[in-house]
C-alpha atoms as a PDB file:
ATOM      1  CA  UNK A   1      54.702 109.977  80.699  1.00  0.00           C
ATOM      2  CA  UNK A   2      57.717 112.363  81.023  1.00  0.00           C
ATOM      3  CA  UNK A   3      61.377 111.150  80.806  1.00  0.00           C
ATOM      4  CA  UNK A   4      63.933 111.488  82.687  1.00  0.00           C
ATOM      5  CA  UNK A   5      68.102 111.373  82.572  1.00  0.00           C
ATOM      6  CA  UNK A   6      70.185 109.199  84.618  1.00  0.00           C
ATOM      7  CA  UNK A   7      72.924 110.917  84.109  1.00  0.00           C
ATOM      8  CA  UNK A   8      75.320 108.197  86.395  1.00  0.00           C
ATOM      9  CA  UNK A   9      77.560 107.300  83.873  1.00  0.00           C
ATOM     10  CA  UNK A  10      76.744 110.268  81.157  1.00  0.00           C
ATOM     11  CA  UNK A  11      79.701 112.611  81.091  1.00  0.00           C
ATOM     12  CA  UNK A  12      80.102 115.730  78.249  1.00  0.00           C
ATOM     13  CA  UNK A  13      83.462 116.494  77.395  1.00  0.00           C
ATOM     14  CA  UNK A  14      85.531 118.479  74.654  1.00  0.00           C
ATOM     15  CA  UNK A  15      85.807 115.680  71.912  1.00  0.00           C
ATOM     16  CA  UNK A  16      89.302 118.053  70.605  1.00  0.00           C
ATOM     17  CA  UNK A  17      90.899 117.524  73.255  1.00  0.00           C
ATOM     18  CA  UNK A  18      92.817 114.235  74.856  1.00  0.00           C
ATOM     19  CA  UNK A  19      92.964 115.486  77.796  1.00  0.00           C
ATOM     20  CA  UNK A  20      89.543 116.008  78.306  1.00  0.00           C
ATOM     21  CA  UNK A  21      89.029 112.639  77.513  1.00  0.00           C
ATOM     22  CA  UNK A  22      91.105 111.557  80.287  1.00  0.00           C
ATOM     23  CA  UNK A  23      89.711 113.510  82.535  1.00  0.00           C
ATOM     24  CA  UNK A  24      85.689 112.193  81.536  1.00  0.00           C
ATOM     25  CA  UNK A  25      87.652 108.433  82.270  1.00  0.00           C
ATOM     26  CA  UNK A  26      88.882 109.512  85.227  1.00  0.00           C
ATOM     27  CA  UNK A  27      85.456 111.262  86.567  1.00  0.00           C
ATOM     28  CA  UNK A  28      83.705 107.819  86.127  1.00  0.00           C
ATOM     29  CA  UNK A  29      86.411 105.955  87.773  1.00  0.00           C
ATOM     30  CA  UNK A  30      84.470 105.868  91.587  1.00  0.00           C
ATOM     31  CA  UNK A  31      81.646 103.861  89.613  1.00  0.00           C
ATOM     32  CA  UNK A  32      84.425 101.302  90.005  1.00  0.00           C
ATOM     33  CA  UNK A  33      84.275 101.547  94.398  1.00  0.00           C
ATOM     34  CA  UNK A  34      80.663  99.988  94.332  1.00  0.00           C
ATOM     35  CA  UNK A  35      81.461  97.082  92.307  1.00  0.00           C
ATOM     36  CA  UNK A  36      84.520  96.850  94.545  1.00  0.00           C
ATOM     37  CA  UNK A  37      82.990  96.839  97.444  1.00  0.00           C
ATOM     38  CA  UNK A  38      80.535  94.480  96.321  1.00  0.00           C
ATOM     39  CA  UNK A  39      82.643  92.001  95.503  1.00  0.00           C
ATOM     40  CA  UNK A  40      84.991  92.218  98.186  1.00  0.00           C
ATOM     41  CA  UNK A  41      82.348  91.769 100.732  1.00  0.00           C
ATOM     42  CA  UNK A  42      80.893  89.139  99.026  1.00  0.00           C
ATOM     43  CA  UNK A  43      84.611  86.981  98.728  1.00  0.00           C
ATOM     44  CA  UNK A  44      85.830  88.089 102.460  1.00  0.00           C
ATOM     45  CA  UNK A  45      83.081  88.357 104.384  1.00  0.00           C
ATOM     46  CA  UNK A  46      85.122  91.299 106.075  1.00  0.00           C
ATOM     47  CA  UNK A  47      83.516  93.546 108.721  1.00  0.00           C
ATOM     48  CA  UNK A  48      85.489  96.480 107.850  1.00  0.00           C
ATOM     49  CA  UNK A  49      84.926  96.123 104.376  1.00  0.00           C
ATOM     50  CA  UNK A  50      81.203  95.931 105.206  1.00  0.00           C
ATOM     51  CA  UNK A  51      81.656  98.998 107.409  1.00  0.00           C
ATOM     52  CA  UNK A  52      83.666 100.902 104.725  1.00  0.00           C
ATOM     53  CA  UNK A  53      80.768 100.098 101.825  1.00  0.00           C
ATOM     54  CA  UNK A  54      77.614 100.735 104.552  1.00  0.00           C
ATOM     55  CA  UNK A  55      80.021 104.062 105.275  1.00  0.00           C
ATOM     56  CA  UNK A  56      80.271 105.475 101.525  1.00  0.00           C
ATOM     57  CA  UNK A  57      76.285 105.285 100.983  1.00  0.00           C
ATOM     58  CA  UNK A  58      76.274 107.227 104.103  1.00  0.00           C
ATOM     59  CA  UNK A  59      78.251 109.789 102.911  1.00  0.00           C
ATOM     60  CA  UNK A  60      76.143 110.334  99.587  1.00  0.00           C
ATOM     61  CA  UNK A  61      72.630 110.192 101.443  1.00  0.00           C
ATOM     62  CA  UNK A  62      74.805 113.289 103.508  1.00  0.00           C
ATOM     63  CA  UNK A  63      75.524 114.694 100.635  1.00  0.00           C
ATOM     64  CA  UNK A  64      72.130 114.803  99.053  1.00  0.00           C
ATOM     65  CA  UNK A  65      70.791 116.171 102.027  1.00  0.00           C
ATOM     66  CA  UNK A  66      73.137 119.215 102.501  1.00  0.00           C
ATOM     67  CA  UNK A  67      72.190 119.711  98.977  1.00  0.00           C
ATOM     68  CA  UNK A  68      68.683 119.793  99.310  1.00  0.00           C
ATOM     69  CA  UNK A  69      69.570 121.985 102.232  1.00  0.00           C
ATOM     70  CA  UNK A  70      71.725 124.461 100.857  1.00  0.00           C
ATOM     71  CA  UNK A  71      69.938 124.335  97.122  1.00  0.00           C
ATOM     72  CA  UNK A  72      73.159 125.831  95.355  1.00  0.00           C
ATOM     73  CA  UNK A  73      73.177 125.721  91.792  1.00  0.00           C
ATOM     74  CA  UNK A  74      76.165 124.885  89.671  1.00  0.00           C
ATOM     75  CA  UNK A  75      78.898 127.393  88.172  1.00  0.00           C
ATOM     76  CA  UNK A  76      77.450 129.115  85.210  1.00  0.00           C
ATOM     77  CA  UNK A  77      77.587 127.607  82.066  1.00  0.00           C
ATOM     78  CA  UNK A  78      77.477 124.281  83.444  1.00  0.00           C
ATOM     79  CA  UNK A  79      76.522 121.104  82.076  1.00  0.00           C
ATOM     80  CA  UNK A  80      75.808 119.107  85.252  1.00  0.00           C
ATOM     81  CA  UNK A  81      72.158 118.632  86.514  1.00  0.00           C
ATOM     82  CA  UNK A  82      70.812 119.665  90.121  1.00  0.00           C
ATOM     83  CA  UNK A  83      72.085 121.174  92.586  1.00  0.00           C
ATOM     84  CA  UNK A  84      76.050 121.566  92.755  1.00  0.00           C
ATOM     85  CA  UNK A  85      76.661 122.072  96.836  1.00  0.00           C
ATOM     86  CA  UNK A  86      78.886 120.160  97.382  1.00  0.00           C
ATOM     87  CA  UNK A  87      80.581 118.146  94.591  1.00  0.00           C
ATOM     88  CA  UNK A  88      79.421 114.634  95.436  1.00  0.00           C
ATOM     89  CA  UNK A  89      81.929 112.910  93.400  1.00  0.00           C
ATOM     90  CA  UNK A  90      84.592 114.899  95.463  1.00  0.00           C
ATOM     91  CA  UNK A  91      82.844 114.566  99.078  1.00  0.00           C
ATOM     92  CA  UNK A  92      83.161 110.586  97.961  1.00  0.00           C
ATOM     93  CA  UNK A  93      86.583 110.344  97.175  1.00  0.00           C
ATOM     94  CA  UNK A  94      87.351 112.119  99.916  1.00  0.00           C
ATOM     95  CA  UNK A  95      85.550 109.761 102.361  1.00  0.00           C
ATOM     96  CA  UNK A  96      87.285 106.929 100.320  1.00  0.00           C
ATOM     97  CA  UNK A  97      90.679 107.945 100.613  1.00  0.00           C
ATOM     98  CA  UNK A  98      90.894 108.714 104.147  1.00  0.00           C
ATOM     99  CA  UNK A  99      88.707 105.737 105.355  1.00  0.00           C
ATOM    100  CA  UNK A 100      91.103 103.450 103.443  1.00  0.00           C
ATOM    101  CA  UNK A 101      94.607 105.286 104.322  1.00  0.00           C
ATOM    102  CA  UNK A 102      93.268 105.529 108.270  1.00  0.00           C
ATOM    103  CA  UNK A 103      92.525 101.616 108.167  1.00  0.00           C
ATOM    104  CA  UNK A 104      96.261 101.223 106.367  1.00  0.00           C
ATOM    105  CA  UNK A 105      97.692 103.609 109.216  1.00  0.00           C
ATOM    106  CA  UNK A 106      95.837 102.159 112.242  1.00  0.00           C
ATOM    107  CA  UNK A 107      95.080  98.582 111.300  1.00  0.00           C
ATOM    108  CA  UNK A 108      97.093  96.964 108.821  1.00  0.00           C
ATOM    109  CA  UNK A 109     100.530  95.845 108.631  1.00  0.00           C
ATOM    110  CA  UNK A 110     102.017  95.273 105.244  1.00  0.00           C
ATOM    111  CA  UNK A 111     104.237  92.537 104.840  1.00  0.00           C
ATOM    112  CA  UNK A 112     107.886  93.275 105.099  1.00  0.00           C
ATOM    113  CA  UNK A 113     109.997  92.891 102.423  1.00  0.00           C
ATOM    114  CA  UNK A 114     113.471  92.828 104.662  1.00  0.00           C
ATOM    115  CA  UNK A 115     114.429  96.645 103.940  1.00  0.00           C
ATOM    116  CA  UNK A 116     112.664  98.984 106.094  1.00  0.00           C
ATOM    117  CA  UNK A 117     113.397 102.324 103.352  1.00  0.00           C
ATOM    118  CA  UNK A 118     111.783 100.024 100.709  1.00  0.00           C
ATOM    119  CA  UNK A 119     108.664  98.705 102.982  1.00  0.00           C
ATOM    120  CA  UNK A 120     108.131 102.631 104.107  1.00  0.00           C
ATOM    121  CA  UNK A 121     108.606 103.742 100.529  1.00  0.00           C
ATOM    122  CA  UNK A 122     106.042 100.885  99.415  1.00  0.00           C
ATOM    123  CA  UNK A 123     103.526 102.241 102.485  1.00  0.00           C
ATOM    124  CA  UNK A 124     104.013 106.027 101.046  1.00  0.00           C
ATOM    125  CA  UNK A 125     103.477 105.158  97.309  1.00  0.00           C
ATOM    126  CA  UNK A 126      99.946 103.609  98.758  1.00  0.00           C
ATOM    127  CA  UNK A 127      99.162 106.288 100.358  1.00  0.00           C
ATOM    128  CA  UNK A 128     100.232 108.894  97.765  1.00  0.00           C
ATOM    129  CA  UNK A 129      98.149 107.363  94.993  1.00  0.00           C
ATOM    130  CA  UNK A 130      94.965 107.402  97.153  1.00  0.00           C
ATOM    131  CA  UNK A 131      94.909 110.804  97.232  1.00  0.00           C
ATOM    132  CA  UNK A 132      96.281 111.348  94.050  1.00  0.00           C
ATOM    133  CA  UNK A 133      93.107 109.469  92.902  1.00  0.00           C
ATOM    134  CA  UNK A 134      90.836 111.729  95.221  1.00  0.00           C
ATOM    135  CA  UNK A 135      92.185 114.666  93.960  1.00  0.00           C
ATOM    136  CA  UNK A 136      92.093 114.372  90.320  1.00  0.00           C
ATOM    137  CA  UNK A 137      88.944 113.093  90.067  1.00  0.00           C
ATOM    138  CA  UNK A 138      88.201 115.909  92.081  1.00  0.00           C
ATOM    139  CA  UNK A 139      90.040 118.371  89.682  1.00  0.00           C
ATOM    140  CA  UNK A 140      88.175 116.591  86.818  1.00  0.00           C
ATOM    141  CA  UNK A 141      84.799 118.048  88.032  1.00  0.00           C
ATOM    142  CA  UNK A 142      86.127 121.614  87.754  1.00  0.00           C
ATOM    143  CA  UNK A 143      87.907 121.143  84.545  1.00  0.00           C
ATOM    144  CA  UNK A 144      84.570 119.230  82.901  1.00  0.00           C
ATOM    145  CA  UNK A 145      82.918 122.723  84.263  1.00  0.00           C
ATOM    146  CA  UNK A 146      80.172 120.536  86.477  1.00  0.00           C
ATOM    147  CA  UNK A 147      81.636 122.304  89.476  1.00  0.00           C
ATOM    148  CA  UNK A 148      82.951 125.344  91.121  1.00  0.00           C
ATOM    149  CA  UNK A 149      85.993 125.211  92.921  1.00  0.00           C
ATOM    150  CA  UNK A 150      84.699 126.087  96.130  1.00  0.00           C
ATOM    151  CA  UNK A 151      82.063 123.616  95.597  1.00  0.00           C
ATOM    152  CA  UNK A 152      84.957 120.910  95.202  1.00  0.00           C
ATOM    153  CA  UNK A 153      87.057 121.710  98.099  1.00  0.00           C
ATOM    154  CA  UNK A 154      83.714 121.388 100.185  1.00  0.00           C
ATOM    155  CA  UNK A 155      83.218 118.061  98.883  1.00  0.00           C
ATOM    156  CA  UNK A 156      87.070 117.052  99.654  1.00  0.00           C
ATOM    157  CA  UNK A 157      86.432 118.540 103.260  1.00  0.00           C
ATOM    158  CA  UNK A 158      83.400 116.848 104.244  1.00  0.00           C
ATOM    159  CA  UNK A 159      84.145 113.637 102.828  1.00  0.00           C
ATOM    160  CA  UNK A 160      87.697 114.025 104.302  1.00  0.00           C
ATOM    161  CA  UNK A 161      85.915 114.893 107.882  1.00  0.00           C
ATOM    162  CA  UNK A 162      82.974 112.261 107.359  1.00  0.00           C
ATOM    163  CA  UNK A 163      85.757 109.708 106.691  1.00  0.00           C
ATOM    164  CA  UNK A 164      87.778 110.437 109.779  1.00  0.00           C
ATOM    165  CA  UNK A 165      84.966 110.437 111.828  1.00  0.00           C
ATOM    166  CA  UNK A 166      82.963 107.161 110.560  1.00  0.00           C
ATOM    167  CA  UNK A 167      86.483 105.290 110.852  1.00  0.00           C
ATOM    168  CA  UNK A 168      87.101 106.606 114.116  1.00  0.00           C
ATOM    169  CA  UNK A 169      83.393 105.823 115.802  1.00  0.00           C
ATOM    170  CA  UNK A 170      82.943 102.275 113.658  1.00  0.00           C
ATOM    171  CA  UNK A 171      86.216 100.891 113.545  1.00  0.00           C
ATOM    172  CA  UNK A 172      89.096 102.741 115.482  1.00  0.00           C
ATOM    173  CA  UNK A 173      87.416 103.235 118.921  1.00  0.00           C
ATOM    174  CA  UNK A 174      86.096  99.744 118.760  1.00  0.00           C
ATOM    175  CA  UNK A 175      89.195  98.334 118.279  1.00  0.00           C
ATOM    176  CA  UNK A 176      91.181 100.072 120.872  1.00  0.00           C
ATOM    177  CA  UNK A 177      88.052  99.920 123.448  1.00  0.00           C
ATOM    178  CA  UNK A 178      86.535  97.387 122.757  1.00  0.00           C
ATOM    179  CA  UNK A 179      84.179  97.992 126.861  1.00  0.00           C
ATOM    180  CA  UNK A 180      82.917 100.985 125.156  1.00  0.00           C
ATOM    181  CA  UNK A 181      79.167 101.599 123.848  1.00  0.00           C
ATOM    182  CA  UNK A 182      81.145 101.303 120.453  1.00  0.00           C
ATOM    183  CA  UNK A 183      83.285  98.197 121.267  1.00  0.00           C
ATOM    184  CA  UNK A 184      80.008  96.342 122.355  1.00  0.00           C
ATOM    185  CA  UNK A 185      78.048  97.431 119.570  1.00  0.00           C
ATOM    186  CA  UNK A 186      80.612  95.949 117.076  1.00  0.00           C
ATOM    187  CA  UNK A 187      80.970  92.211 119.031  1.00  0.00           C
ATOM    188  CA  UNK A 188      77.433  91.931 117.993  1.00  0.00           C
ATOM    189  CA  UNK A 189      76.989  92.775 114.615  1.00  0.00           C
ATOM    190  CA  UNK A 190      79.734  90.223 114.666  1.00  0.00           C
ATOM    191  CA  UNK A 191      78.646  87.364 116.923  1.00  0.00           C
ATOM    192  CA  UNK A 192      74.542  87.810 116.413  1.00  0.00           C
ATOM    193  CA  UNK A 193      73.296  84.315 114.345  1.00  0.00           C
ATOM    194  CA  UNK A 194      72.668  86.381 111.058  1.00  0.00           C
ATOM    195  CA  UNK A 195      76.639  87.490 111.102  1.00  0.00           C
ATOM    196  CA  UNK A 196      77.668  83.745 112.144  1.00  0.00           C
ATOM    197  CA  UNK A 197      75.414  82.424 109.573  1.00  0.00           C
ATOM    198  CA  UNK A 198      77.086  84.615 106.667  1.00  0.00           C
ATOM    199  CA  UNK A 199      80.573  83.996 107.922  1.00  0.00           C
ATOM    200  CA  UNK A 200      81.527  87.555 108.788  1.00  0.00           C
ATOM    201  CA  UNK A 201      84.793  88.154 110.755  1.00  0.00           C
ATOM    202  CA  UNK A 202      86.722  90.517 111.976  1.00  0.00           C
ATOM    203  CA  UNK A 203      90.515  89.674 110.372  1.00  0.00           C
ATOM    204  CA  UNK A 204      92.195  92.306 111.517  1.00  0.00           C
ATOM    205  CA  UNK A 205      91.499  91.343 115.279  1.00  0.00           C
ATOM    206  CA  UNK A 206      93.356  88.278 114.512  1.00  0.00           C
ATOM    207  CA  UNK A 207      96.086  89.036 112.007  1.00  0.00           C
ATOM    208  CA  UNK A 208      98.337  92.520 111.208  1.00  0.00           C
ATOM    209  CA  UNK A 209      97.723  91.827 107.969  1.00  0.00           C
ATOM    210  CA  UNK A 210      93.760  90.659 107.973  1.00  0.00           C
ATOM    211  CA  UNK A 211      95.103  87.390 107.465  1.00  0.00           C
ATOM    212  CA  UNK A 212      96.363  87.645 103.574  1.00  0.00           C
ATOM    213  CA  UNK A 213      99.706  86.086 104.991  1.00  0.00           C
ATOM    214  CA  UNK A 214      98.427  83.360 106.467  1.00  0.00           C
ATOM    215  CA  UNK A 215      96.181  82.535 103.785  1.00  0.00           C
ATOM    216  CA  UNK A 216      99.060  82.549 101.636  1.00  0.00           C
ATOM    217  CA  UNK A 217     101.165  80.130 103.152  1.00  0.00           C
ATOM    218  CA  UNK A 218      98.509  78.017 103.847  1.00  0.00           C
ATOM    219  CA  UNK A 219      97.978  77.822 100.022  1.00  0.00           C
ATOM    220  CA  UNK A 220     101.391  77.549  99.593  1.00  0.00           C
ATOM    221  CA  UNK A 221     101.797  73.803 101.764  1.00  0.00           C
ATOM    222  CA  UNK A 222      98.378  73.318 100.038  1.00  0.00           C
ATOM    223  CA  UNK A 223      99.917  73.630  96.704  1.00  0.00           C
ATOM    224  CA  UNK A 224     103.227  71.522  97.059  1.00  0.00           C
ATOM    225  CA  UNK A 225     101.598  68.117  97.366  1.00  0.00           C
ATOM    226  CA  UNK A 226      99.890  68.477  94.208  1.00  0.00           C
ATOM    227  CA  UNK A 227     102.657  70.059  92.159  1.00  0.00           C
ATOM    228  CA  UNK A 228     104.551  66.943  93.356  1.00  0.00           C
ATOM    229  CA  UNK A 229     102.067  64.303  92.579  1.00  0.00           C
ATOM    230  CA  UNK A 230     101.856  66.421  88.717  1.00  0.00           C
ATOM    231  CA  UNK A 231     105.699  66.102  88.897  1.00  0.00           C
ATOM    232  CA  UNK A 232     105.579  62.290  89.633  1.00  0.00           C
ATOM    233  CA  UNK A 233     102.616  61.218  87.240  1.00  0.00           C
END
């Protein structure tokens, strides 16, 4: 029987160094999007965050296969295993972050707080710390020597391109034409029995905001009965 390494969650790093050791934290931290996703789905039964999950295996399965294609090993002195064309950890990220800011951009409307400089500063710090996240983890790979840099900013491109085009065939085009072969295709993985059966919806169709606000106030007149019946007994 031979034995292999899963080497998911194995990451070598220089145990001198701090930094290093924020950098091995940080080049785990996408484990976190799966478990995310996961749960998300699970708790909102949301079609876009459905789309967005079904969208990042997508864009590993693409990534195996251009490596298997392109069979380019890693930098020398490497101590990542397989081939290293393109970073998949990068290509990932990449995919994440524009999937997710595109959706933010197109799709939802963040509640206002009364100040428009504060609600567009609020909109640009989300924004800027999804690619900051895609871009260190990114850096990460290069500075844990599992990848070249060229390898890395081929990852950040096609997951940056795979992202803007799986958003804009699943979710954008759909949404603004909804006739389309697209549009059409969407209404029934939405309104076929096995979708109406596990409660999935489309909340941004309905709300700006996929219907956080509304949820919120409804908990809100929910709530004040019961604090005043606490308040009484």
């Amino acid at each position: 029987m031979s034995l292999a390494s899963l080497d998911l969650t194995h990451v070598l790093y220089d145990a001198s160094s701090h930094f290093s050791l924020v950098m091995a934290l940080i080049t785990l931290s996408p484990i976190l999007l799966m478990a995310s996703y996961a749960a998300l789905a699970i708790f909102m039964r949301e079609i876009t965050i459905i789309n967005m999950w079904v969208g990042q295996f997508c864009c590993e399965a693409f990534n195996l296969a251009i490596k298997r294609l392109v069979k380019e090993g890693r930098p020398e002195g490497s101590v990542g295993n397989g081939y290293g064309f393109p970073s998949s950890h990068s290509q990932n990220m990449g995919y994440f972050a524009t999937f997710l800011i595109l959706h933010l951009h197109f799709r939802h409307t963040f509640g206002s707080s009364g100040n428009w400089i504060a609600d567009l500063a609020f909109r640009a710090f989300i924004y800027i710390s999804l690619i900051t996240w895609a871009v260190v983890v990114a850096y990460s790979r290069y500075h844990l020597s599992y990848h070249s840099v060229s390898q890395i900013l081929w990852g950040l491109s096609i997951g940056i391109s795979f992202g803007f085009s799986f958003y804009l065939v699943t979710e954008l085009i759909p949404a603004r034409k909804p006739k389309t072969l697209f549009g059409r295709a969407r209404a029934f993985l939405l309104m076929n029995p096995v979708s109406v059966w596990f409660r999935i919806r489309d909340g941004w169709a309905v709300w700006p905001d996929g219907g956080m606000e509304d949820q919120w106030q409804r908990w809100r007149q929910e709530r004040r009965p019961i604090r005043s019946k606490v308040h009484l007994n």
